[in-house]
C-alpha atoms as a PDB file:
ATOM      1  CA  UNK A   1      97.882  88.043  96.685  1.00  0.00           C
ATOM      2  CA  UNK A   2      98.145  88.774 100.442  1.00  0.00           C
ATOM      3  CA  UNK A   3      94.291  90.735 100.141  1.00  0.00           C
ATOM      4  CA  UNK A   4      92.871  87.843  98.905  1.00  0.00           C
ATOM      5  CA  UNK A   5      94.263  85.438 101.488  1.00  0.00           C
ATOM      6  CA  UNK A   6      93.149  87.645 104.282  1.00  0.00           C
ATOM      7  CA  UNK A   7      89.983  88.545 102.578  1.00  0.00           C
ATOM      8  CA  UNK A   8      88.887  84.518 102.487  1.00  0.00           C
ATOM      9  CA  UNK A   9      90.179  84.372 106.220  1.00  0.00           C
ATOM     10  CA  UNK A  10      87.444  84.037 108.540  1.00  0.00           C
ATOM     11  CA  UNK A  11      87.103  87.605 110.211  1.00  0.00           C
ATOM     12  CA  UNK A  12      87.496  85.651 113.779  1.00  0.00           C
ATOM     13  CA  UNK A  13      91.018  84.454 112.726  1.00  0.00           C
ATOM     14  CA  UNK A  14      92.591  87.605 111.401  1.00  0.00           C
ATOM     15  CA  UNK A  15      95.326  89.482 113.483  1.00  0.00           C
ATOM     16  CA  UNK A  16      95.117  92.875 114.158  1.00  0.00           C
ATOM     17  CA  UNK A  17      97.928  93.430 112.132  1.00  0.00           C
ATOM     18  CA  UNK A  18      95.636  91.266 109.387  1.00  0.00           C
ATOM     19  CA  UNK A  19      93.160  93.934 109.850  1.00  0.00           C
ATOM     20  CA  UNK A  20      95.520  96.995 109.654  1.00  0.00           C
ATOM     21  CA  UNK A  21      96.962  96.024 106.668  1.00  0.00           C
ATOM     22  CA  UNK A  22      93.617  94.793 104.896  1.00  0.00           C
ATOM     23  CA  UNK A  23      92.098  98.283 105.712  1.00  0.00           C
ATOM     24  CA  UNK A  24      95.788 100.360 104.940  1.00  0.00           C
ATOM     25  CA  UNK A  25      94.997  98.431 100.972  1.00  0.00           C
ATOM     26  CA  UNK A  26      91.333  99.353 100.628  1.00  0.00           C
ATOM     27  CA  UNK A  27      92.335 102.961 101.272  1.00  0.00           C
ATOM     28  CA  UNK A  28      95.079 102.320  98.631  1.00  0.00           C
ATOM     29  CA  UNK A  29      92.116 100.626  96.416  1.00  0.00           C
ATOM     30  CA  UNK A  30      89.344 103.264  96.946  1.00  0.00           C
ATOM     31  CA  UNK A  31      92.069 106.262  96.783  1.00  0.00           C
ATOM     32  CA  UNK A  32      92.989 104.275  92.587  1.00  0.00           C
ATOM     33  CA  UNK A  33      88.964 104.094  91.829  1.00  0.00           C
ATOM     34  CA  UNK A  34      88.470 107.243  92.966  1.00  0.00           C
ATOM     35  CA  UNK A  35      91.766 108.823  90.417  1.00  0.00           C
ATOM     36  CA  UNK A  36      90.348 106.750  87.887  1.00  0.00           C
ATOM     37  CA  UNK A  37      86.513 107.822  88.433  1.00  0.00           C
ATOM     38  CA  UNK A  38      87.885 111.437  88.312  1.00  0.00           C
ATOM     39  CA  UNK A  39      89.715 110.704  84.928  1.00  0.00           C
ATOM     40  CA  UNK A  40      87.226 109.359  83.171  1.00  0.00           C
ATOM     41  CA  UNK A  41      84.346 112.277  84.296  1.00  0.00           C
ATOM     42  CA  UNK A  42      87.044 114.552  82.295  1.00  0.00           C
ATOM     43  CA  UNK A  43      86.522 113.030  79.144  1.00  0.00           C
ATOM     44  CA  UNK A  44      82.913 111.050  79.398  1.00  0.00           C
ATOM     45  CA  UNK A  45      80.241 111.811  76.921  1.00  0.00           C
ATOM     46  CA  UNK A  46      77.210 113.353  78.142  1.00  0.00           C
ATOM     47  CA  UNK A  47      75.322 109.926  78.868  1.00  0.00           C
ATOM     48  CA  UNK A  48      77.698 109.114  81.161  1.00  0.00           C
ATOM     49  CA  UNK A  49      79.015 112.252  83.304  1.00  0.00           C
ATOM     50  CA  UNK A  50      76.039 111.401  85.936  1.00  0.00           C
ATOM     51  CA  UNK A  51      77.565 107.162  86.389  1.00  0.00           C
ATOM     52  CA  UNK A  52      81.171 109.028  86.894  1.00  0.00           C
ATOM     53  CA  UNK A  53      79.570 111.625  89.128  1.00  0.00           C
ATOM     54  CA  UNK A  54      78.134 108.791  91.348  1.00  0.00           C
ATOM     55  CA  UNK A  55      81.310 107.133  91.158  1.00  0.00           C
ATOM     56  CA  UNK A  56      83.194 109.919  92.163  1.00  0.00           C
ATOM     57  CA  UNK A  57      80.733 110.693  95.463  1.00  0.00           C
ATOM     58  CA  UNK A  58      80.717 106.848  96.090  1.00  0.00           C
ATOM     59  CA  UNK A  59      84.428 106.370  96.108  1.00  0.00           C
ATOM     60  CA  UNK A  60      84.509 109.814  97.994  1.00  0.00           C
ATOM     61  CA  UNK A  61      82.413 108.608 100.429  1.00  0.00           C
ATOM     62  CA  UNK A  62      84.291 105.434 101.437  1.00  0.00           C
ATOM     63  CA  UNK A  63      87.634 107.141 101.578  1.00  0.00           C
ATOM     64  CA  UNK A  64      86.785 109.393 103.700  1.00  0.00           C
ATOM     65  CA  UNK A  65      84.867 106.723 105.807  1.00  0.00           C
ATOM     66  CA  UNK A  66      87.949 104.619 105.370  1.00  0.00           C
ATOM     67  CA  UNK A  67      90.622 107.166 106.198  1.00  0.00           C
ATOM     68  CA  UNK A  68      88.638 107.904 109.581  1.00  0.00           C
ATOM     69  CA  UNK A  69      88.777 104.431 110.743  1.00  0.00           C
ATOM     70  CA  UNK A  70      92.530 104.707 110.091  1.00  0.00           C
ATOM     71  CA  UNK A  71      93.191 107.462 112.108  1.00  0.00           C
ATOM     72  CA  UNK A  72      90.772 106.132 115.256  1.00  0.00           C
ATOM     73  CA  UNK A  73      93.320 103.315 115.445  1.00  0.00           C
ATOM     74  CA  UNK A  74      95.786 105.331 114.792  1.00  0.00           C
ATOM     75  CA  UNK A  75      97.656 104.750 111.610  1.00  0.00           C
ATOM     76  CA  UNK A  76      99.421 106.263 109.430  1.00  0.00           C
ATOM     77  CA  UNK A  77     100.536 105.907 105.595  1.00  0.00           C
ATOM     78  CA  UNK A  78     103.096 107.134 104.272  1.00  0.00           C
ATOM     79  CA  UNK A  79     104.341 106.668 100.223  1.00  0.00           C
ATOM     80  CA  UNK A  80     106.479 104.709 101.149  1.00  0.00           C
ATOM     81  CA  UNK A  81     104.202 102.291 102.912  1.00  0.00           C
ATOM     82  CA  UNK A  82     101.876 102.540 100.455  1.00  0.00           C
ATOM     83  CA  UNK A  83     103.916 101.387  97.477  1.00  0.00           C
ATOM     84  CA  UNK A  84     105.296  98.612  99.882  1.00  0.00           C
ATOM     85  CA  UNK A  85     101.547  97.816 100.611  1.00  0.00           C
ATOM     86  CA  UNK A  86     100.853  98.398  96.963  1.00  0.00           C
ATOM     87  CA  UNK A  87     102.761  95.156  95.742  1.00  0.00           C
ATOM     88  CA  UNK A  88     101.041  92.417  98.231  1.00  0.00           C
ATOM     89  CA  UNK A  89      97.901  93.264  95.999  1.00  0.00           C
ATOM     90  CA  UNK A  90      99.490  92.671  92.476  1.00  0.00           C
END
């Protein structure tokens, strides 16, 4: 609920805080696709280990990417944060 009300927010009216948080849940969301990407490469048929393998570098890509913005602004998550975090998105 809260990403989708600060994803429709015009960027110009978020808060930092807005921001934190929005990027804090796409590392959350990348870090789940990324688990699930993993999961499924384990037990695709052959058509489909090359889609999962692209997944998996794609969703690599971005959390890394993701987690380095983090830390230039400094911020940290913990579990606790994350699960926390984890319920404004359900």
């Amino acid at each position: 609920m809260y990403e989708e009300y600060v994803k429709d927010m015009p960027v110009e009216e978020k808060t930092d805080e807005d921001k934190e948080i929005e990027l804090i849940l796409s590392i959350i969301k990348t870090k789940n696709e990324l688990e699930t990407a993993n999961r499924n490469f384990e037990y695709a048929d052959k058509e489909l280990i090359d889609y999962y393998t692209y997944q998996i570098k794609a969703n690599q890509a971005k959390l890394d990417y993701l987690v380095k913005k983090a830390k230039t602004k400094g911020l940290v998550l913990d579990m606790i944060s994350g699960i926390e975090l984890n319920s404004y998105s359900a």
